[in-house]
N, C-alpha and C. Protein backbone atom coordinates (compact mmCIF):
# COMPACT_ATOMS: atom_id res chain seq x y z
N UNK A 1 0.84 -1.18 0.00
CA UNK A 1 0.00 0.00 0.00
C UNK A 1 0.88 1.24 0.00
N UNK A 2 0.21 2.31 -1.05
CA UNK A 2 1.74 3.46 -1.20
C UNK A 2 0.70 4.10 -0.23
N UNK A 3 1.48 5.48 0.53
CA UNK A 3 1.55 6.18 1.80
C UNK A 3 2.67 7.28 1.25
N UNK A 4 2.03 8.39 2.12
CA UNK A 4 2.60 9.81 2.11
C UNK A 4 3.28 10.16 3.12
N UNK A 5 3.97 10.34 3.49
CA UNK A 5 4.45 11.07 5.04
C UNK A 5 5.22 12.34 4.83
N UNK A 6 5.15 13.34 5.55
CA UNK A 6 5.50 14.32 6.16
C UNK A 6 6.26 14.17 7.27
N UNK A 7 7.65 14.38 7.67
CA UNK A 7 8.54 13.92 8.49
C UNK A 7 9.27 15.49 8.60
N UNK A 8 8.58 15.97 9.83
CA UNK A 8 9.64 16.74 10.40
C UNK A 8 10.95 16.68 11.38
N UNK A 9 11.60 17.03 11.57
CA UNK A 9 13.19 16.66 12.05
C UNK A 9 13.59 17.82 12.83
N UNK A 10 13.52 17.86 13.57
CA UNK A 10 14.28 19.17 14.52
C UNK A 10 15.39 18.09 15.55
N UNK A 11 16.73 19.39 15.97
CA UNK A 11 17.65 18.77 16.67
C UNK A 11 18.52 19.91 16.01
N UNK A 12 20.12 19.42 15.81
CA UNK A 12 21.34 19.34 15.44
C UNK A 12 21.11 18.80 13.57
N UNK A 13 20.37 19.45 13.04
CA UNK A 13 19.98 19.08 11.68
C UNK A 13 20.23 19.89 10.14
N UNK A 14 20.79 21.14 10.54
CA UNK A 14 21.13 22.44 9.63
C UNK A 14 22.44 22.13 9.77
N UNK A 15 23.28 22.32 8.75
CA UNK A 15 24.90 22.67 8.61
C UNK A 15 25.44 21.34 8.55
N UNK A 16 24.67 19.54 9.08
CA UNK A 16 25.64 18.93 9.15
C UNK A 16 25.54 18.03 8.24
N UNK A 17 24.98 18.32 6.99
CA UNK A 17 25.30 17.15 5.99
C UNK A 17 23.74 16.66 5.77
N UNK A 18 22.74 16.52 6.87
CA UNK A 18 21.45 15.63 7.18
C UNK A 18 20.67 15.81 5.31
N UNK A 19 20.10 17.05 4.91
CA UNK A 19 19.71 16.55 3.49
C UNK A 19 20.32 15.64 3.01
N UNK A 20 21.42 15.65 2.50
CA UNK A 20 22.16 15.22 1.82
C UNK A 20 22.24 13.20 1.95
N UNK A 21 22.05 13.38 3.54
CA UNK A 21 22.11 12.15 4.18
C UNK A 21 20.40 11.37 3.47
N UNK A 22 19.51 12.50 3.77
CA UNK A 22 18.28 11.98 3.77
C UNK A 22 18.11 11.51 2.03
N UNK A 23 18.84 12.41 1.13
CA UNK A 23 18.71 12.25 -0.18
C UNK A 23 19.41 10.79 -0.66
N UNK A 24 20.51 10.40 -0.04
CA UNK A 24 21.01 9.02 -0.24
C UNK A 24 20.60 8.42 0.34
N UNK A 25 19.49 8.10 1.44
CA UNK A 25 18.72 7.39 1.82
C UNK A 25 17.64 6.95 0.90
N UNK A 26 17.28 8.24 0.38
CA UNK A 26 15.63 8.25 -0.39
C UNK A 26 16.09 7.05 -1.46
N UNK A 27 17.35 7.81 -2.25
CA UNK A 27 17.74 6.73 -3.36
C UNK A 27 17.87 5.28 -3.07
N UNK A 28 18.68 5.03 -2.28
CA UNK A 28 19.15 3.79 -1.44
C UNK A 28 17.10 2.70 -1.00
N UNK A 29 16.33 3.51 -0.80
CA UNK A 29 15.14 3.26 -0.34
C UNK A 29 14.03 2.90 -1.32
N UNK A 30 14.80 4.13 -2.62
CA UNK A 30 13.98 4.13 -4.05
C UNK A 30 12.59 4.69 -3.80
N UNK A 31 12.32 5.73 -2.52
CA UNK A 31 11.20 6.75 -2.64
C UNK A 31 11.77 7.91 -3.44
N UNK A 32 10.30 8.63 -3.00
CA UNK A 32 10.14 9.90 -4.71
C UNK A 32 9.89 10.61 -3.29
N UNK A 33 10.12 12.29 -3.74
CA UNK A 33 9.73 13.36 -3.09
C UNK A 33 11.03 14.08 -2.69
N UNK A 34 10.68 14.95 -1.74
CA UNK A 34 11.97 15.82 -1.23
C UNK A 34 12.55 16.20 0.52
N UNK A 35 13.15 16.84 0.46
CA UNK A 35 13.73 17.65 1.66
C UNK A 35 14.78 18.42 1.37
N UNK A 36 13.84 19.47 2.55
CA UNK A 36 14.33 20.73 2.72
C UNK A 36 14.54 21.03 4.07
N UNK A 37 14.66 22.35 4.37
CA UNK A 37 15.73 23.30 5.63
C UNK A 37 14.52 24.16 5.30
N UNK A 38 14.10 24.01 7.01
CA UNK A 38 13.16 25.27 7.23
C UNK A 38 13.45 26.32 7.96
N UNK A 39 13.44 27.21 7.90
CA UNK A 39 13.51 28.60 8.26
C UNK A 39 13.49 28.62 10.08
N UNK A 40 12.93 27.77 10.47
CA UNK A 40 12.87 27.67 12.14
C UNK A 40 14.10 26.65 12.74
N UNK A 41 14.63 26.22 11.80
CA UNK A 41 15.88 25.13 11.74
C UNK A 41 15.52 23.62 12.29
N UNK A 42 14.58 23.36 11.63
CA UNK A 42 14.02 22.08 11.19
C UNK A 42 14.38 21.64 9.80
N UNK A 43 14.30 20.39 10.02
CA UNK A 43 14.25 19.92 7.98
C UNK A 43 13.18 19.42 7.91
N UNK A 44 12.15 19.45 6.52
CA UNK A 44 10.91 18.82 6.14
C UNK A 44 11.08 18.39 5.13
N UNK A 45 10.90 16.69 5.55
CA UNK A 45 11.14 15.76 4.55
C UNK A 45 9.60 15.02 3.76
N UNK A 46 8.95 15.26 2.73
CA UNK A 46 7.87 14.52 2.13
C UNK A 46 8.38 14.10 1.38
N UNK A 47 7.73 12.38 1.48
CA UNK A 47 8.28 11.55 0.83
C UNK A 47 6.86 10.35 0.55
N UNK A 48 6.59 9.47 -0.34
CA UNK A 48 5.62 8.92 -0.64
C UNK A 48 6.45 7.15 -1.35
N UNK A 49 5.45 6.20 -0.98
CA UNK A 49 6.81 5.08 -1.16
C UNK A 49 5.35 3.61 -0.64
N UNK A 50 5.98 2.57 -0.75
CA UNK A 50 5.36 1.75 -0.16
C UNK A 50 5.30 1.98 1.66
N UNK A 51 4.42 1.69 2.20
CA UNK A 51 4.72 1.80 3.57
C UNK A 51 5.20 0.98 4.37
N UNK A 52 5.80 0.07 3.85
CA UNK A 52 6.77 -0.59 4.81
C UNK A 52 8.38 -0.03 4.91
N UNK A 53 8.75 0.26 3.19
CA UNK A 53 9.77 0.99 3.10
C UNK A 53 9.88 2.27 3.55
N UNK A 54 8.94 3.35 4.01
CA UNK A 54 8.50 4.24 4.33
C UNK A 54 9.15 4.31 5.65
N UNK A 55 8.25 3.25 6.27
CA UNK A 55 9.02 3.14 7.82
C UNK A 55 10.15 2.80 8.28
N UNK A 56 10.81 2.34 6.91
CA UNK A 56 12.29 2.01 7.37
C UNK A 56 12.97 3.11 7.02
N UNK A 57 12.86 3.68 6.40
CA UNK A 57 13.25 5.24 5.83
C UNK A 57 13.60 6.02 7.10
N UNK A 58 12.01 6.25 7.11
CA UNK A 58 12.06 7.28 8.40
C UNK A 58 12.83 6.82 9.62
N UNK A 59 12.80 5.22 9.78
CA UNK A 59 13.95 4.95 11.25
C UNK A 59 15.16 5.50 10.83
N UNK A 60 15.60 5.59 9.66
CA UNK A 60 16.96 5.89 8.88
C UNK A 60 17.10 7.97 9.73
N UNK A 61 16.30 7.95 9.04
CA UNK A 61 15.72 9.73 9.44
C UNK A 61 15.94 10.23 11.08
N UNK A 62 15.47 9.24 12.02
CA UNK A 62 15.77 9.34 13.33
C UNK A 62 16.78 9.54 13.83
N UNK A 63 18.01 8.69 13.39
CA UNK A 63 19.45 8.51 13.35
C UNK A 63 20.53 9.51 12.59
N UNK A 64 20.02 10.00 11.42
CA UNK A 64 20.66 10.94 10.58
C UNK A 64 22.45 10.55 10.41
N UNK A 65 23.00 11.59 10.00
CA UNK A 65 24.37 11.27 9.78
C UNK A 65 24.87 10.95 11.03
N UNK A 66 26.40 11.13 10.98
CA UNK A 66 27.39 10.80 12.21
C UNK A 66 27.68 12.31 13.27
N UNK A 67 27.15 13.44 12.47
CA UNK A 67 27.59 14.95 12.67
C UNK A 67 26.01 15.23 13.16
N UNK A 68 25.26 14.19 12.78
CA UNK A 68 24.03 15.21 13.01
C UNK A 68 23.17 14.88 15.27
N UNK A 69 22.38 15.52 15.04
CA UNK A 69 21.74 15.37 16.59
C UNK A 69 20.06 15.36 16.40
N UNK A 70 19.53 14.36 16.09
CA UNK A 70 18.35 14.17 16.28
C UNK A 70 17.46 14.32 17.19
N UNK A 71 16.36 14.91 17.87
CA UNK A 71 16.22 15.27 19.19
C UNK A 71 14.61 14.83 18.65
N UNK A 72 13.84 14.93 17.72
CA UNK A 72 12.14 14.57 17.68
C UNK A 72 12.28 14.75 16.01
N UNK A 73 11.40 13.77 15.50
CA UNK A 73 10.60 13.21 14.57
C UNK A 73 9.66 13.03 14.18
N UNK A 74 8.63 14.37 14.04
CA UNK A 74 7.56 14.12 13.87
C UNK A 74 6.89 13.91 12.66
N UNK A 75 6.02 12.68 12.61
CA UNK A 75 5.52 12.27 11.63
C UNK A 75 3.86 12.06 11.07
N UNK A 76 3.62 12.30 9.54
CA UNK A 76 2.26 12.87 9.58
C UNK A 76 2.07 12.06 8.38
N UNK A 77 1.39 11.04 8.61
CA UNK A 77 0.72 9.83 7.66
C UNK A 77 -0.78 10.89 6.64
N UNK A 78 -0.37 10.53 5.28
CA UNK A 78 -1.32 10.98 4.25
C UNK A 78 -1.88 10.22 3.33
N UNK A 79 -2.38 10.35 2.32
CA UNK A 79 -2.45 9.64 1.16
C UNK A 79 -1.88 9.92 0.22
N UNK A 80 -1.52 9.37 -0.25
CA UNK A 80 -0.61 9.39 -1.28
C UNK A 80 -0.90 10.19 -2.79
N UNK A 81 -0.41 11.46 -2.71
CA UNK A 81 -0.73 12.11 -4.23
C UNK A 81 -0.33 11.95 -5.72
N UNK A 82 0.61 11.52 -5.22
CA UNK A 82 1.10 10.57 -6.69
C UNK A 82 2.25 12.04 -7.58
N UNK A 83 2.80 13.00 -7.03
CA UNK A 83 3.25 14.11 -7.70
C UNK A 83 5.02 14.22 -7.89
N UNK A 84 5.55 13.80 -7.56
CA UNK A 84 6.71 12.96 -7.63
C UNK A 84 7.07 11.97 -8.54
N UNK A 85 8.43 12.51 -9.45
CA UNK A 85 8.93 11.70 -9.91
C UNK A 85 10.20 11.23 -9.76
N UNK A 86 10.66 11.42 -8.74
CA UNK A 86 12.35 11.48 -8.46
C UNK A 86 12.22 12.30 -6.74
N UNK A 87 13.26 11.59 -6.40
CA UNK A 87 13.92 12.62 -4.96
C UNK A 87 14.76 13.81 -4.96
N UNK A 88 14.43 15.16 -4.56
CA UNK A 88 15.01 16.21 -4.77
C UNK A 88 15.58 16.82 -3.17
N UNK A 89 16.44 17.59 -3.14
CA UNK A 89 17.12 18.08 -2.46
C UNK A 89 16.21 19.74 -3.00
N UNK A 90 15.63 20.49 -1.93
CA UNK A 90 15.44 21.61 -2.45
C UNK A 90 16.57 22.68 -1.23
């Protein structure tokens, strides 16, 4: 069953690599969608995928790089829009 999520990330998550981390994950995972750096110094990751792979993703997401500091993960189950064709780094 494909699934949407919205995965916000606050912590130690700006400056240390974490997109970048999350973008070789996405590939590595073979979901579609993106992440970005929000203005409050969070990252917001939407991403859409089967939901089992989904959830392994996001455990990936919890952990982040070796530089990074994960502190909460919040996550927001959708349906799936289908608007994605590739994983982007914005």
């Amino acid at each position: 069953m494909k699934v949407r999520a919205e995965i916000l990330v606050n912590g130690l998550v700006q400056g240390v690599g974490y997109r970048y981390f999350v973008y070789r994950e996405a590939h590595n995972f073979g979901v579609r969608g993106y992440v970005k750096n929000l203005y409050t110094g969070e990252v917001l990751t939407v991403v859409e995928g089967e939901r089992a792979i989904v959830e392994e993703f996001i455990n990936k997401l919890r952990v982040g790089p070796s530089h990074a500091y994960v502190k909460n993960c919040a996550v927001d189950w959708q349906e799936p829009k289908n608007e994605f064709d590739s994983f982007d780094v914005h």
